[in-house]
PDB file of N, CA and C in Angstrom:
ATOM      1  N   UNK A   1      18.140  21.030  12.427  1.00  0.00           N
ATOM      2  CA  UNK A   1      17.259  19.895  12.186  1.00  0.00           C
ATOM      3  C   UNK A   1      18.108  18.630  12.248  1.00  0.00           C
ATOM      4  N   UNK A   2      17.626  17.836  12.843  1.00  0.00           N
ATOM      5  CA  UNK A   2      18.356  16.428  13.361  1.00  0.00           C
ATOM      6  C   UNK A   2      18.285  15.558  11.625  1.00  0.00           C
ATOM      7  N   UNK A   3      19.212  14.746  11.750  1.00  0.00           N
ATOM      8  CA  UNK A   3      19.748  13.749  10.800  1.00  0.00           C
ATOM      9  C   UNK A   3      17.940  13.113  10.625  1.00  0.00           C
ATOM     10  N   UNK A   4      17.715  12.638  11.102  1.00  0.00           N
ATOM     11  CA  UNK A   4      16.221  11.435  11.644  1.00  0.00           C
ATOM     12  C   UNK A   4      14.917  12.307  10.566  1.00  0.00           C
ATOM     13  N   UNK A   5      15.182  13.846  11.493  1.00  0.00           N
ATOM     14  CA  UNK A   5      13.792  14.436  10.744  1.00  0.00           C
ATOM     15  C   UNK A   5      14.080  15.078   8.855  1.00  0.00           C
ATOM     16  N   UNK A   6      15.361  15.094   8.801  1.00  0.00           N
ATOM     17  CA  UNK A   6      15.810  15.711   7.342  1.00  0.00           C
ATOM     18  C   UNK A   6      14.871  14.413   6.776  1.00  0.00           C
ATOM     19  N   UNK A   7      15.731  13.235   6.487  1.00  0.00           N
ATOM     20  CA  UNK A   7      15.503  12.000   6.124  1.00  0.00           C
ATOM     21  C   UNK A   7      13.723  11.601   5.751  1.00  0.00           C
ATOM     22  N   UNK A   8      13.090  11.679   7.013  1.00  0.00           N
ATOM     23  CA  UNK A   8      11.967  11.927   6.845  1.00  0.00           C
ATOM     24  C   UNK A   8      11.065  12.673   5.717  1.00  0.00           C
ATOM     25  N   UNK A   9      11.564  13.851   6.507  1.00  0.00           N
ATOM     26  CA  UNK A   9      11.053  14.962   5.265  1.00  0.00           C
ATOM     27  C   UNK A   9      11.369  14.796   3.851  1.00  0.00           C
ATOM     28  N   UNK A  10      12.728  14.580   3.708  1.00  0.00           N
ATOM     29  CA  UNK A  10      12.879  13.888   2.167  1.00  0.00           C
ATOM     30  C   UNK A  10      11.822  12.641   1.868  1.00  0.00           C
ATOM     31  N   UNK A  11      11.659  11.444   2.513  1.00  0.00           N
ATOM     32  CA  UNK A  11      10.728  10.047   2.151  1.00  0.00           C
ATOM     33  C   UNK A  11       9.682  11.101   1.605  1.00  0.00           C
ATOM     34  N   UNK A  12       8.887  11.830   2.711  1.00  0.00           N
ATOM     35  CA  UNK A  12       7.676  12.214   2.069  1.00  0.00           C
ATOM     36  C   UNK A  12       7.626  12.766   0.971  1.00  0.00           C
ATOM     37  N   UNK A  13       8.371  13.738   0.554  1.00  0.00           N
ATOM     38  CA  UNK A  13       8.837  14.635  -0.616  1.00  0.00           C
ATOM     39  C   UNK A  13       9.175  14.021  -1.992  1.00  0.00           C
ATOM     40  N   UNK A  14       9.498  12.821  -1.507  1.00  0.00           N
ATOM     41  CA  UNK A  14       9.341  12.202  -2.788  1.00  0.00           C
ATOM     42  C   UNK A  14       8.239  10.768  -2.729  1.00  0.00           C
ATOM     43  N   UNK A  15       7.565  10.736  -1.818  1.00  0.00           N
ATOM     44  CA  UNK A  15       6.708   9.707  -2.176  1.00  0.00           C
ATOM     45  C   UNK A  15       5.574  10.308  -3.417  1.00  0.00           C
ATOM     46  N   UNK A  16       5.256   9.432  -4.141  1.00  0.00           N
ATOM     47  CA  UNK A  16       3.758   9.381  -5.396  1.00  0.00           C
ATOM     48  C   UNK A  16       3.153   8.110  -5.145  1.00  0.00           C
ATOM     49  N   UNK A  17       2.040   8.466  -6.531  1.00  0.00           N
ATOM     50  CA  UNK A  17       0.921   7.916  -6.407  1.00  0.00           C
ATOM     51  C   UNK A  17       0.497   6.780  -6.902  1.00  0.00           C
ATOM     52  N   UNK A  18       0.539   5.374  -6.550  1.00  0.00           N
ATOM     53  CA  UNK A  18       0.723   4.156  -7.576  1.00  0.00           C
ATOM     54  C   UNK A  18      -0.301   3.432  -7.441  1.00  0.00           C
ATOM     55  N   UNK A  19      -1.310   3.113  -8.294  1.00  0.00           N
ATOM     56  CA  UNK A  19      -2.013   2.233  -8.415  1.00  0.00           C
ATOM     57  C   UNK A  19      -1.627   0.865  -9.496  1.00  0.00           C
ATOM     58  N   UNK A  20      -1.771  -0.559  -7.814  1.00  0.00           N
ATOM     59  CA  UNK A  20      -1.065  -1.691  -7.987  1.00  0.00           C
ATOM     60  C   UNK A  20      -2.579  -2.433  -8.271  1.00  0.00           C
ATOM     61  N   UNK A  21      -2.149  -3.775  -8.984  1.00  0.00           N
ATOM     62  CA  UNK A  21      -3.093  -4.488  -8.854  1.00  0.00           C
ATOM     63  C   UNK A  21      -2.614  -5.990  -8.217  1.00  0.00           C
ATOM     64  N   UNK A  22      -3.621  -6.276  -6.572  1.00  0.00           N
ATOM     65  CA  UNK A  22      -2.834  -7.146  -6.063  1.00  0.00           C
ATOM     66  C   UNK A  22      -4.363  -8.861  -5.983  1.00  0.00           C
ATOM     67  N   UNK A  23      -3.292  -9.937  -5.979  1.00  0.00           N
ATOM     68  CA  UNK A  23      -4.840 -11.191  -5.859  1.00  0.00           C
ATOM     69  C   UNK A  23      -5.512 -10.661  -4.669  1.00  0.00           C
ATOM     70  N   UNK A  24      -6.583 -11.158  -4.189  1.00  0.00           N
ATOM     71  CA  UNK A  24      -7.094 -10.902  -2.966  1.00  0.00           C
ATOM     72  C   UNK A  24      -7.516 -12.319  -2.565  1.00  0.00           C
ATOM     73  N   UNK A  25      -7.185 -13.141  -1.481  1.00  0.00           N
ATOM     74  CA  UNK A  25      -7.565 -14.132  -0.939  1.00  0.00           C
ATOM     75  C   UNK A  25      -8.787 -14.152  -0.646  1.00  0.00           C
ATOM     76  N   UNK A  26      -9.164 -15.502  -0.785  1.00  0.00           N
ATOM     77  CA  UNK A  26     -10.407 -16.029  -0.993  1.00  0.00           C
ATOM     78  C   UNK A  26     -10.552 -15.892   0.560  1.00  0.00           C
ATOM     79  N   UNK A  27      -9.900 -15.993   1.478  1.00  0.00           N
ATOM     80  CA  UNK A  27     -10.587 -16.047   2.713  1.00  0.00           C
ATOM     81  C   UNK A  27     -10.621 -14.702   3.570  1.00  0.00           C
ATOM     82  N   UNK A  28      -9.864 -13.663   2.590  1.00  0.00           N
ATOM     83  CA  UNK A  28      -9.825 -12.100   2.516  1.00  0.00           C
ATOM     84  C   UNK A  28     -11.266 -11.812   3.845  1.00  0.00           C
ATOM     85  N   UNK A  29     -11.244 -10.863   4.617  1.00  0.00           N
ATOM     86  CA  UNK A  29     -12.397 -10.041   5.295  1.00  0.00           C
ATOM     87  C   UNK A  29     -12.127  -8.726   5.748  1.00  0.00           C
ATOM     88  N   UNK A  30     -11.971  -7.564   5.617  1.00  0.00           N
ATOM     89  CA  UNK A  30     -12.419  -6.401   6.135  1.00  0.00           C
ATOM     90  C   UNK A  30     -12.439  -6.614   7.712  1.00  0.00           C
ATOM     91  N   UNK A  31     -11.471  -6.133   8.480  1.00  0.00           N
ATOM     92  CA  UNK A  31     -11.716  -6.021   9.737  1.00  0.00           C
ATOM     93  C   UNK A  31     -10.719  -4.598  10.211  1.00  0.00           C
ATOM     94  N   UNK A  32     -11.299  -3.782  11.005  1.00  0.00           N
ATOM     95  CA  UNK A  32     -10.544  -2.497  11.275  1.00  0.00           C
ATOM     96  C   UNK A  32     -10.131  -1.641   9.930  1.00  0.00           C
ATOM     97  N   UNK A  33      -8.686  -0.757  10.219  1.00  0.00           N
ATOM     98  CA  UNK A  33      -8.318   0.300   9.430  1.00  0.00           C
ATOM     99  C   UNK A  33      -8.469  -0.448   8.403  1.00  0.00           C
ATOM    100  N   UNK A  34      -8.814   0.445   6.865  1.00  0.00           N
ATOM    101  CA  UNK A  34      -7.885  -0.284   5.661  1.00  0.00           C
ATOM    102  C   UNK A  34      -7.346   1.005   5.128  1.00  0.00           C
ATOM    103  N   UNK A  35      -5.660   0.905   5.015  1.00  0.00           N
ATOM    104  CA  UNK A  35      -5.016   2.334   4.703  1.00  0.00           C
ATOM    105  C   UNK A  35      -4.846   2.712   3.531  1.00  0.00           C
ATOM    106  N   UNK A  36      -5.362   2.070   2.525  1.00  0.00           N
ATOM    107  CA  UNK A  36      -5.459   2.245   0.899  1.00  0.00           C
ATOM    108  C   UNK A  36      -6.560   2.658   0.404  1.00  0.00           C
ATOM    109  N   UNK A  37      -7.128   3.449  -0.419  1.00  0.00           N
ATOM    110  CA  UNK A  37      -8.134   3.608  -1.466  1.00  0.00           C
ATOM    111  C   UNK A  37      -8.101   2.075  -2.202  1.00  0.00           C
ATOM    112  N   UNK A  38      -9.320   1.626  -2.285  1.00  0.00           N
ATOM    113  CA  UNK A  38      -9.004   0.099  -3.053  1.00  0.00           C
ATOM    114  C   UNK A  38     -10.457   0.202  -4.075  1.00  0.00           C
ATOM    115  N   UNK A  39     -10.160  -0.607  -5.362  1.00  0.00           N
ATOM    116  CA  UNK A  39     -11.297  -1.562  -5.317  1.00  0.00           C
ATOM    117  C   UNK A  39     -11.436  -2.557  -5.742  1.00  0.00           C
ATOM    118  N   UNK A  40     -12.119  -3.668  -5.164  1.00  0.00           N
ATOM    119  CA  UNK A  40     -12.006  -5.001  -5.850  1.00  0.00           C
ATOM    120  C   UNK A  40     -12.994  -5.738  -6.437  1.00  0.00           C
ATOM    121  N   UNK A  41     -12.719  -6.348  -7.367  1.00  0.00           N
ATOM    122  CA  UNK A  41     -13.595  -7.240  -8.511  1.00  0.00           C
ATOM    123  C   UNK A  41     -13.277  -8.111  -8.313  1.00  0.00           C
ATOM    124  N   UNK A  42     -13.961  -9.191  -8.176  1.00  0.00           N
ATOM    125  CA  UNK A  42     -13.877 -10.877  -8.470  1.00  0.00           C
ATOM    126  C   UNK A  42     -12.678 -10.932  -7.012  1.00  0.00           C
ATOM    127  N   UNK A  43     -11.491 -11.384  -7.465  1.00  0.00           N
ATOM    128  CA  UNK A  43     -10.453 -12.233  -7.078  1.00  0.00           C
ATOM    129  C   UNK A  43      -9.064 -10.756  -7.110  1.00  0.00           C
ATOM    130  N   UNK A  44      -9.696  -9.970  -7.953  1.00  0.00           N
ATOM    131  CA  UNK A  44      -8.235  -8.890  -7.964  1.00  0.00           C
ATOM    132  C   UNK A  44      -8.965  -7.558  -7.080  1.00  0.00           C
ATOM    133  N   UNK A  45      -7.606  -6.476  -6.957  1.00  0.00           N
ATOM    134  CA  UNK A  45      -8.097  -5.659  -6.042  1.00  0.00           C
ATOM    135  C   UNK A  45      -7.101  -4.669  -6.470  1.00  0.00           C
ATOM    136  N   UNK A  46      -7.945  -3.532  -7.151  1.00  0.00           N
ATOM    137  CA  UNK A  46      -6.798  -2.419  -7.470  1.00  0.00           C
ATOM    138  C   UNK A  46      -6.551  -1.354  -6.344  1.00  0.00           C
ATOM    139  N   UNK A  47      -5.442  -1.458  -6.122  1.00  0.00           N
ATOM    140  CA  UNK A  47      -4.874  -0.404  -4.793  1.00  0.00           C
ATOM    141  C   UNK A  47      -3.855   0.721  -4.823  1.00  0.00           C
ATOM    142  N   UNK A  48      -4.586   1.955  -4.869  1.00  0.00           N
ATOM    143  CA  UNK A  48      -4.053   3.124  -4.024  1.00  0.00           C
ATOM    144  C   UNK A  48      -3.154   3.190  -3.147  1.00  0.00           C
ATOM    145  N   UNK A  49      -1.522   3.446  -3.598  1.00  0.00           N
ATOM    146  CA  UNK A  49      -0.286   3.393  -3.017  1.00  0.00           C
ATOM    147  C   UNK A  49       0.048   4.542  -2.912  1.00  0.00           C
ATOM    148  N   UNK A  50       0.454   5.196  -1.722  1.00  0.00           N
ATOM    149  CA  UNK A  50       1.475   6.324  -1.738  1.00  0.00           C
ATOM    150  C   UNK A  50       2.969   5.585  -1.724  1.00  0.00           C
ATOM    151  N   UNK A  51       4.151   5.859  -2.107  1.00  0.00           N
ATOM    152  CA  UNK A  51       5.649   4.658  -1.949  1.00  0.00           C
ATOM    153  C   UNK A  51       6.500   5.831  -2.647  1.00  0.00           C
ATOM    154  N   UNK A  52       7.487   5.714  -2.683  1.00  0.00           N
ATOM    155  CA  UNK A  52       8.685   5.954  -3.646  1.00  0.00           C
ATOM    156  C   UNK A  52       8.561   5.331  -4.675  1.00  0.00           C
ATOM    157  N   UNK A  53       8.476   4.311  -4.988  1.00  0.00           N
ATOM    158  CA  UNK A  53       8.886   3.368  -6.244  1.00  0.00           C
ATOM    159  C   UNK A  53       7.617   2.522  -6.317  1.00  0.00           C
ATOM    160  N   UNK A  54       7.156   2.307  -7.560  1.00  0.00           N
ATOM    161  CA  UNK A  54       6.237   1.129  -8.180  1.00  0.00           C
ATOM    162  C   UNK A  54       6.562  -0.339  -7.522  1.00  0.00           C
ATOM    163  N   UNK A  55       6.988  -0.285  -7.232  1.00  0.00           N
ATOM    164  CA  UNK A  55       8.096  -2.008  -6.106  1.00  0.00           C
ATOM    165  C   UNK A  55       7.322  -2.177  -4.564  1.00  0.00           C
ATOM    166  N   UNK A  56       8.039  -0.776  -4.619  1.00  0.00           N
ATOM    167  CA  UNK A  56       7.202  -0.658  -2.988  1.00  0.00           C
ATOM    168  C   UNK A  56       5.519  -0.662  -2.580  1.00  0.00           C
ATOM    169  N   UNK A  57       5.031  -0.516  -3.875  1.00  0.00           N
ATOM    170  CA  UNK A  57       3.825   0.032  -3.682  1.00  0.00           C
ATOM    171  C   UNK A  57       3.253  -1.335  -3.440  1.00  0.00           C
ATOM    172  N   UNK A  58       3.995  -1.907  -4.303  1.00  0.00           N
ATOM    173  CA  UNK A  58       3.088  -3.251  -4.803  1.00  0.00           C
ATOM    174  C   UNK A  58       3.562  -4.378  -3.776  1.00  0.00           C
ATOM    175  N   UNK A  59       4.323  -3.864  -2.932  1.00  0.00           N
ATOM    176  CA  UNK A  59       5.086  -5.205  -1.666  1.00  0.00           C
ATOM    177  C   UNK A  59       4.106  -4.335  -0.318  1.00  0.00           C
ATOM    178  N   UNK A  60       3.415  -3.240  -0.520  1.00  0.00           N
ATOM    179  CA  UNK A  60       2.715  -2.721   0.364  1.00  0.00           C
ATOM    180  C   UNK A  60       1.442  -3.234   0.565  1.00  0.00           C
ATOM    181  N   UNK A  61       1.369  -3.527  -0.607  1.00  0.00           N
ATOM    182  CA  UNK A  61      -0.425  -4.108  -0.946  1.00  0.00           C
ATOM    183  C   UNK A  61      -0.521  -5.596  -0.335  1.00  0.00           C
ATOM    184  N   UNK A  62       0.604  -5.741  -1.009  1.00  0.00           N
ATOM    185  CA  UNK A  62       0.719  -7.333  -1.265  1.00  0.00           C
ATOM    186  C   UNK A  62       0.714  -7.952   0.700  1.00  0.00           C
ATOM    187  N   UNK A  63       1.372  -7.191   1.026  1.00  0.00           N
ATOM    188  CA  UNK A  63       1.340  -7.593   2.675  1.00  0.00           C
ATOM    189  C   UNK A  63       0.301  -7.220   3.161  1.00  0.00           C
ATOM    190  N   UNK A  64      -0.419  -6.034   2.949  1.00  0.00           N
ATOM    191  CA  UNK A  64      -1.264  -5.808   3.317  1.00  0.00           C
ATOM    192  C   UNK A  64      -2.619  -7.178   3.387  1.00  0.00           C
ATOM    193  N   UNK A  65      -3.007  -7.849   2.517  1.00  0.00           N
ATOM    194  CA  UNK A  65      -3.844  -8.776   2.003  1.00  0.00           C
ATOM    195  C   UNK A  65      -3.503  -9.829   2.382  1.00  0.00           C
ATOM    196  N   UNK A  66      -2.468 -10.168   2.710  1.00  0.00           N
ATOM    197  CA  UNK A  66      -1.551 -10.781   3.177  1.00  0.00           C
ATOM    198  C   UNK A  66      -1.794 -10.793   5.050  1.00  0.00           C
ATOM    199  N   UNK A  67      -1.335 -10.270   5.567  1.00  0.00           N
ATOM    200  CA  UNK A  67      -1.342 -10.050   7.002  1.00  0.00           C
ATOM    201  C   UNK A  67      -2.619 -10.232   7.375  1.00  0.00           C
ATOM    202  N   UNK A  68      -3.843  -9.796   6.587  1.00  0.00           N
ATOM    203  CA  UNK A  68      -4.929  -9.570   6.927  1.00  0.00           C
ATOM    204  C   UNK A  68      -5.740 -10.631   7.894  1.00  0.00           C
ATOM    205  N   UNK A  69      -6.377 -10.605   8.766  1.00  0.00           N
ATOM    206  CA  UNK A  69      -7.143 -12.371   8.773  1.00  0.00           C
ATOM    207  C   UNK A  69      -8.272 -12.791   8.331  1.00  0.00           C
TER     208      UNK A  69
END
């Protein structure tokens, strides 16, 4: 097994399950995939992270909402 796929297989093996709570922009819209379990109230939006770390989860979201248009 190559260096590339070990590595891999480890990320997944230790990714869990983090629910972040991220703002959601006011000019926020739903267009295509959305790769999280979410749900949102008002102005916040609790999100369904798979990550390694509570950090990651929440810089996942956060771009996510972010990037969005």
């Amino acid at each position: 097994m190559t260096n590339t796929i070990k590595q891999v297989l480890d990320r997944i093996k230790g990714l869990q399950q983090f629910v972040v709570q991220v703002p959601v922009p006011e000019e926020f819209r739903f267009t295509g995939a959305v790769p999280f379990d979410m749900e949102i109230a008002g102005s916040v939006a609790m999100v369904t992270v798979w990550a390694l770390t509570q950090e990651e989860a929440q810089t996942r979201a956060e771009e996510f909402f972010q990037n969005s248009p």
